[in-house]
C-alpha atoms as a PDB file:
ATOM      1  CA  UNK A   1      92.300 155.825 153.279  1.00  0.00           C
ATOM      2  CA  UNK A   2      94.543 156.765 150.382  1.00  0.00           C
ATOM      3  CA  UNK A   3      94.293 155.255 146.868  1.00  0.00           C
ATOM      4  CA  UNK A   4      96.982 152.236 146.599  1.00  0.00           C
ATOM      5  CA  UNK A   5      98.853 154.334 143.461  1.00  0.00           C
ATOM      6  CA  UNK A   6      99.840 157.195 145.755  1.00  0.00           C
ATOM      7  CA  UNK A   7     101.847 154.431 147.680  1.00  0.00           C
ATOM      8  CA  UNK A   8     104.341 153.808 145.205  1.00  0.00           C
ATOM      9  CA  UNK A   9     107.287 156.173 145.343  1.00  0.00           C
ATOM     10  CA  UNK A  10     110.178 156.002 142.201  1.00  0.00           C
ATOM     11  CA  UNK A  11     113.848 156.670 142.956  1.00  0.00           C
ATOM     12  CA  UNK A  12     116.390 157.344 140.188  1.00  0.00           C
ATOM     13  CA  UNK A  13     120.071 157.672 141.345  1.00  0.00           C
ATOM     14  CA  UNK A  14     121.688 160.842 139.472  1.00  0.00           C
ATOM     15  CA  UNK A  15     125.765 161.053 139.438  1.00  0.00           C
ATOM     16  CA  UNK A  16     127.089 163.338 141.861  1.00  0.00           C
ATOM     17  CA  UNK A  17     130.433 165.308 141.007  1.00  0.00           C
ATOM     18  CA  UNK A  18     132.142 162.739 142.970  1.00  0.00           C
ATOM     19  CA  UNK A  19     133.123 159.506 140.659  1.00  0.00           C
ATOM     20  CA  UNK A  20     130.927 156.706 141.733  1.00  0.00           C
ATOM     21  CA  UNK A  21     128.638 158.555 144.140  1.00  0.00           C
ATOM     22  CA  UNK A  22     124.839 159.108 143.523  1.00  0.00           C
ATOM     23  CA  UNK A  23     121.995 161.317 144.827  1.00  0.00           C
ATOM     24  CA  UNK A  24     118.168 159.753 144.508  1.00  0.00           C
ATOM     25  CA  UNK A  25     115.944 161.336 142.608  1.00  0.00           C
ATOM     26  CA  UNK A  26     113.251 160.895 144.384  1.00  0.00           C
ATOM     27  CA  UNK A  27     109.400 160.821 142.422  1.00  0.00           C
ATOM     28  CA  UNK A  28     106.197 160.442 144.346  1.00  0.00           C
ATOM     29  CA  UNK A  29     102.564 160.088 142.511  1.00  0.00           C
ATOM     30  CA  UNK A  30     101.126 163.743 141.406  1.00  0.00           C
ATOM     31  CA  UNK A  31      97.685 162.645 143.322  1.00  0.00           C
ATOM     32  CA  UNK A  32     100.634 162.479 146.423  1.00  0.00           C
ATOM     33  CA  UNK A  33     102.162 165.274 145.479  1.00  0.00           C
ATOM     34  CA  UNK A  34      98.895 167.716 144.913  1.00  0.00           C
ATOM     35  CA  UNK A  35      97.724 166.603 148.470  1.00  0.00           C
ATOM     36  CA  UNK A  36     100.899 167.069 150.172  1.00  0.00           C
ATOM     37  CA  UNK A  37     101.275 170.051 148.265  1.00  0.00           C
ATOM     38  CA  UNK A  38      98.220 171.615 149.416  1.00  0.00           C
ATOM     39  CA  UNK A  39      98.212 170.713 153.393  1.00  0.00           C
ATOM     40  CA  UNK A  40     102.313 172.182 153.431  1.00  0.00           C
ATOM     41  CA  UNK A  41     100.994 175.101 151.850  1.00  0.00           C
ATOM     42  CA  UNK A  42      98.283 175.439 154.410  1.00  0.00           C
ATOM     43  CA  UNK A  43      99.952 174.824 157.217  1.00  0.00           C
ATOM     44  CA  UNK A  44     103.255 176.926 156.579  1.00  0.00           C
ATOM     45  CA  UNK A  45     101.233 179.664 156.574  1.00  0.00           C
ATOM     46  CA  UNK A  46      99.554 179.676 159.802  1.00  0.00           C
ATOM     47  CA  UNK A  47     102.921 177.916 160.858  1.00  0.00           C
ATOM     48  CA  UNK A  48     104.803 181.123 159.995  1.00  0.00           C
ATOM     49  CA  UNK A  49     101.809 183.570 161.314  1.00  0.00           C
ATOM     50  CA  UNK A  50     102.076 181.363 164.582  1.00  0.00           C
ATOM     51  CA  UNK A  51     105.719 182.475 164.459  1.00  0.00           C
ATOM     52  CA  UNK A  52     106.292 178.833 165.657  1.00  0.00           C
ATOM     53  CA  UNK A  53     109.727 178.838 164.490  1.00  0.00           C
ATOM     54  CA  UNK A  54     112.560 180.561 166.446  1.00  0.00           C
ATOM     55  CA  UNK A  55     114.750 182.826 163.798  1.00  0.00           C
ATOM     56  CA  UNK A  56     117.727 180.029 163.505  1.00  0.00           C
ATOM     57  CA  UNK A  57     115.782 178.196 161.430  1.00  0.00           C
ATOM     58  CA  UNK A  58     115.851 179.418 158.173  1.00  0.00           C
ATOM     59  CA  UNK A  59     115.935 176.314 155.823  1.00  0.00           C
ATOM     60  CA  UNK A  60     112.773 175.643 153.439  1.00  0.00           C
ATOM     61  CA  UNK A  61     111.122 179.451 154.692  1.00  0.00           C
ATOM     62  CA  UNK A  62     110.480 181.786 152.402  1.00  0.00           C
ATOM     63  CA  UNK A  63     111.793 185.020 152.604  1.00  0.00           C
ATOM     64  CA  UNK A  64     114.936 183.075 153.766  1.00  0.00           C
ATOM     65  CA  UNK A  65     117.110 182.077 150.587  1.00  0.00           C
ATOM     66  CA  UNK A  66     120.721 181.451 150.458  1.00  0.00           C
ATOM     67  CA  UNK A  67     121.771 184.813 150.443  1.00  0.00           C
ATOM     68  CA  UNK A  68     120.431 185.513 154.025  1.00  0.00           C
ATOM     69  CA  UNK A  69     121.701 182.164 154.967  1.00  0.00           C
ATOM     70  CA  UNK A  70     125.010 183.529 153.551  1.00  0.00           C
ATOM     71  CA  UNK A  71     124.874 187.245 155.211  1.00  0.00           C
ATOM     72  CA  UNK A  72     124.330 185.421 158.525  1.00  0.00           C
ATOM     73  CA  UNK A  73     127.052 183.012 158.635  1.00  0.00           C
ATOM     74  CA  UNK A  74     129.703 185.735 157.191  1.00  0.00           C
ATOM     75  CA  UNK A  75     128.249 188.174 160.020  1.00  0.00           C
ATOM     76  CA  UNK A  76     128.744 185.382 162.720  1.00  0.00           C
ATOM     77  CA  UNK A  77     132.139 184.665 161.742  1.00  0.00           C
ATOM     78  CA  UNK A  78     133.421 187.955 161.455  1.00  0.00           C
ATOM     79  CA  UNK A  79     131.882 188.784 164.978  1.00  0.00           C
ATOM     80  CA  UNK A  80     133.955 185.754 166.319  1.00  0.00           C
ATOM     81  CA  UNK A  81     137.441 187.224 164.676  1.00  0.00           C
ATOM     82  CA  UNK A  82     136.485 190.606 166.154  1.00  0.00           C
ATOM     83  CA  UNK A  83     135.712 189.393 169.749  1.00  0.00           C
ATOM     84  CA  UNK A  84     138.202 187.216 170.014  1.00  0.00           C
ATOM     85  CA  UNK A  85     135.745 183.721 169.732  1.00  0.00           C
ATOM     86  CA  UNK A  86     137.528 182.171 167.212  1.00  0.00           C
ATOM     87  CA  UNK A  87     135.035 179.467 167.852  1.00  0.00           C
ATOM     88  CA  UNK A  88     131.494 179.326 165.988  1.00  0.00           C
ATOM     89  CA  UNK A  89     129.200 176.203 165.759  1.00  0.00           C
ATOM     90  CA  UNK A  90     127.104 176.000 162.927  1.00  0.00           C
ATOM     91  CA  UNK A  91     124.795 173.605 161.129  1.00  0.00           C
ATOM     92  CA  UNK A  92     124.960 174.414 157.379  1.00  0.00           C
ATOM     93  CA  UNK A  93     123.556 170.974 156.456  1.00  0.00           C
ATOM     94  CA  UNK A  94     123.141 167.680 157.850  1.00  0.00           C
ATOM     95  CA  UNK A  95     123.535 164.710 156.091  1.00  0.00           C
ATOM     96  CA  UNK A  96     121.046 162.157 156.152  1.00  0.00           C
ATOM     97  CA  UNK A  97     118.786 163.856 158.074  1.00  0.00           C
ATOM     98  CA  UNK A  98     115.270 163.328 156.351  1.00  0.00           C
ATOM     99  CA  UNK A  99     116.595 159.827 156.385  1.00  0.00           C
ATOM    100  CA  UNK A 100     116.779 159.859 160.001  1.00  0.00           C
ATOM    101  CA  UNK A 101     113.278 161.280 161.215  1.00  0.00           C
ATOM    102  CA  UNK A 102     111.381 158.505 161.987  1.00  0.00           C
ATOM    103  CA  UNK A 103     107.606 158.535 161.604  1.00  0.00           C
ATOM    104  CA  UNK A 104     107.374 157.612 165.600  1.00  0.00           C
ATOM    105  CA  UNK A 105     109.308 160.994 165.642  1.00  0.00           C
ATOM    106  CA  UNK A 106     106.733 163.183 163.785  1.00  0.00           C
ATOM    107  CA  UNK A 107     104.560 162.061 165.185  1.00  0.00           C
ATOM    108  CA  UNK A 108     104.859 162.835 168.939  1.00  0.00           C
ATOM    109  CA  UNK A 109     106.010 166.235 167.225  1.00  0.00           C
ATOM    110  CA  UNK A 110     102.590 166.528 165.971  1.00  0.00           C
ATOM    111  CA  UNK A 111     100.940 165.515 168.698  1.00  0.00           C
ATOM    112  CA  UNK A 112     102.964 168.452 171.326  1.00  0.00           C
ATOM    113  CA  UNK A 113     101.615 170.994 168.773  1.00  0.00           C
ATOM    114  CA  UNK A 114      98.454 170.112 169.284  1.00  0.00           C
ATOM    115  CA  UNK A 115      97.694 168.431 166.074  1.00  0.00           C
ATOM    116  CA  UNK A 116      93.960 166.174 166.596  1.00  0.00           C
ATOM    117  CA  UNK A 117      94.408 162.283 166.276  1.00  0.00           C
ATOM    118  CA  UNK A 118      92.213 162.140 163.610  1.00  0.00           C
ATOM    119  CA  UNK A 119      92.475 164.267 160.124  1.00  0.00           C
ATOM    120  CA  UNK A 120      96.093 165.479 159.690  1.00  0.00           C
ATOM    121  CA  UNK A 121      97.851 162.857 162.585  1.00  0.00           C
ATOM    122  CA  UNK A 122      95.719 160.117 161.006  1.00  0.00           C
ATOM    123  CA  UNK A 123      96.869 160.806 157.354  1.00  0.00           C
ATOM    124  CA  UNK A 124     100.623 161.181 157.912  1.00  0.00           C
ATOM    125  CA  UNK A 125     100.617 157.642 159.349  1.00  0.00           C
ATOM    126  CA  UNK A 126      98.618 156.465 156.287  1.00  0.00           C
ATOM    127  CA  UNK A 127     100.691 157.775 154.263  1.00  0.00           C
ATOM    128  CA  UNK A 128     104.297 156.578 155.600  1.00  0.00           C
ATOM    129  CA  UNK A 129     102.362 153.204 155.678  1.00  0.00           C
ATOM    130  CA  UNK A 130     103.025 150.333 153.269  1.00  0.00           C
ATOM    131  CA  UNK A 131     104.883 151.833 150.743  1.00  0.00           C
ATOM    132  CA  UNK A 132     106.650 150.365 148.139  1.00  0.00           C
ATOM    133  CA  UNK A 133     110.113 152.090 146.650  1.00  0.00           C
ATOM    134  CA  UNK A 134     110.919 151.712 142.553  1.00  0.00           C
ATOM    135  CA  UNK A 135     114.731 152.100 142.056  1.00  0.00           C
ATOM    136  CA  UNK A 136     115.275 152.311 138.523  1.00  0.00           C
ATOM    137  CA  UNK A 137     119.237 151.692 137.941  1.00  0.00           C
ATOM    138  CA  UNK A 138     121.179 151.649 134.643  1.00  0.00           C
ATOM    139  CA  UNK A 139     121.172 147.743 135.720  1.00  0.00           C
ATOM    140  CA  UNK A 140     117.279 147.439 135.977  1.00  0.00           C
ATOM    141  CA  UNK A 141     114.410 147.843 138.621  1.00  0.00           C
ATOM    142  CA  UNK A 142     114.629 146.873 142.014  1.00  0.00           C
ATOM    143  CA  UNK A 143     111.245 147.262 144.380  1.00  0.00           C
ATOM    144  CA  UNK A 144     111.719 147.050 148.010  1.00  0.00           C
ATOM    145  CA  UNK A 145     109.905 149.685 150.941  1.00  0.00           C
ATOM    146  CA  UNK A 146     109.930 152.611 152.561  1.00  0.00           C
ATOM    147  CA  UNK A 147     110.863 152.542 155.984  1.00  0.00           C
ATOM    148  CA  UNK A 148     111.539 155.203 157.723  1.00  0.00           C
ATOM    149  CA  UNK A 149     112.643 158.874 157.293  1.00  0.00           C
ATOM    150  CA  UNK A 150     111.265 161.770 155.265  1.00  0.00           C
ATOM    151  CA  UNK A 151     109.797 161.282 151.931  1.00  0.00           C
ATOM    152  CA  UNK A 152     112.872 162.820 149.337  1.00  0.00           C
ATOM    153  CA  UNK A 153     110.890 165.124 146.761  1.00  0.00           C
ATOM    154  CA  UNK A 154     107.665 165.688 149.101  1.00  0.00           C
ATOM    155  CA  UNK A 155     106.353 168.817 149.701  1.00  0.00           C
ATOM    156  CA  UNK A 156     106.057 167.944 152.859  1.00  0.00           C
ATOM    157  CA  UNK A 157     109.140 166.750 154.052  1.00  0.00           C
ATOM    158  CA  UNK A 158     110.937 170.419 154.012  1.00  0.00           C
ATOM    159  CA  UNK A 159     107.956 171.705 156.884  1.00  0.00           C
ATOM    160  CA  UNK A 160     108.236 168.461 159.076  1.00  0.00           C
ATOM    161  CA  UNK A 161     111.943 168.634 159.322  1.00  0.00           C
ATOM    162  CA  UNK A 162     111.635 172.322 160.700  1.00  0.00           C
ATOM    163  CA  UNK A 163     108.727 170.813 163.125  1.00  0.00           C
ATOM    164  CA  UNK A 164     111.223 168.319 164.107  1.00  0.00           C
ATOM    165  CA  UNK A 165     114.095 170.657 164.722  1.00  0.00           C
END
């Protein structure tokens, strides 16, 4: 269904503060990107005028930067000093976690909300399908394939990990 190009996805590892450890830089095809681009944009609106998310999850929403991520976890701990809970769970971020969402995942996710087999369903398993991974290294190139997980650097990624959650 999808050109063969928009299959190819480039990592580049960029030094973290932390000597000898690397985040990828993840880079998918713009023809990827300007689809994926368009259907999250799409979709987290009605998403959002669904009101399909409960009000904990505030990562990747807008309206719901840092600051209010911020104001609410100050609030939370300084209502557990005042009431005596000197116990608060929170989950700021966790690691790995696009890595970790399997397609077989978001996909029964999709499916509970109602999403139809074919169109959207159809096209997110086409295009976690067959894809190959460019790591470009100070060393070389190294090609090996996606998966499982999230795409890194998709548009699409941010609004399916909320779906998930």
């Amino acid at each position: 269904i999808l050109p063969q190009k928009t299959k190819i996805q480039t990592r580049v590892p960029i030094p973290k503060p932390k000597a000898g450890e690397t985040r990828p830089l993840s880079l998918l095809h713009d023809d990827m990107c300007f689809i994926l681009g368009f259907l999250t944009k799409h979709y987290t609106i009605r998403i959002e005028k669904l009101q399909l998310f409960p009000p904990s999850i505030i990562a990747y929403r807008q309206g719901m930067g840092t600051s209010v991520i911020t104001l609410l976890d100050l609030a939370m701990r300084e209502d557990a000093v005042s009431f005596g809970r000197l116990m608060a769970l929170t989950s700021e971020d966790e690691e790995k976690f696009f890595d970790r969402v399997s397609l077989e995942v978001q996909l029964v996710v999709l499916t509970i909300m109602g999403f139809p087999t074919e169109g959207f369903i159809e096209m997110k398993v086409e295009e976690m399908d067959n894809i190959s991974v460019k790591i470009h290294t100070r060393h070389g190139t190294v090609i090996g394939k996606f998966l499982h997980g999230l795409k890194q650097g998709s548009p699409l990624s941010c609004l399916m990990s909320n779906l998930v959650l």
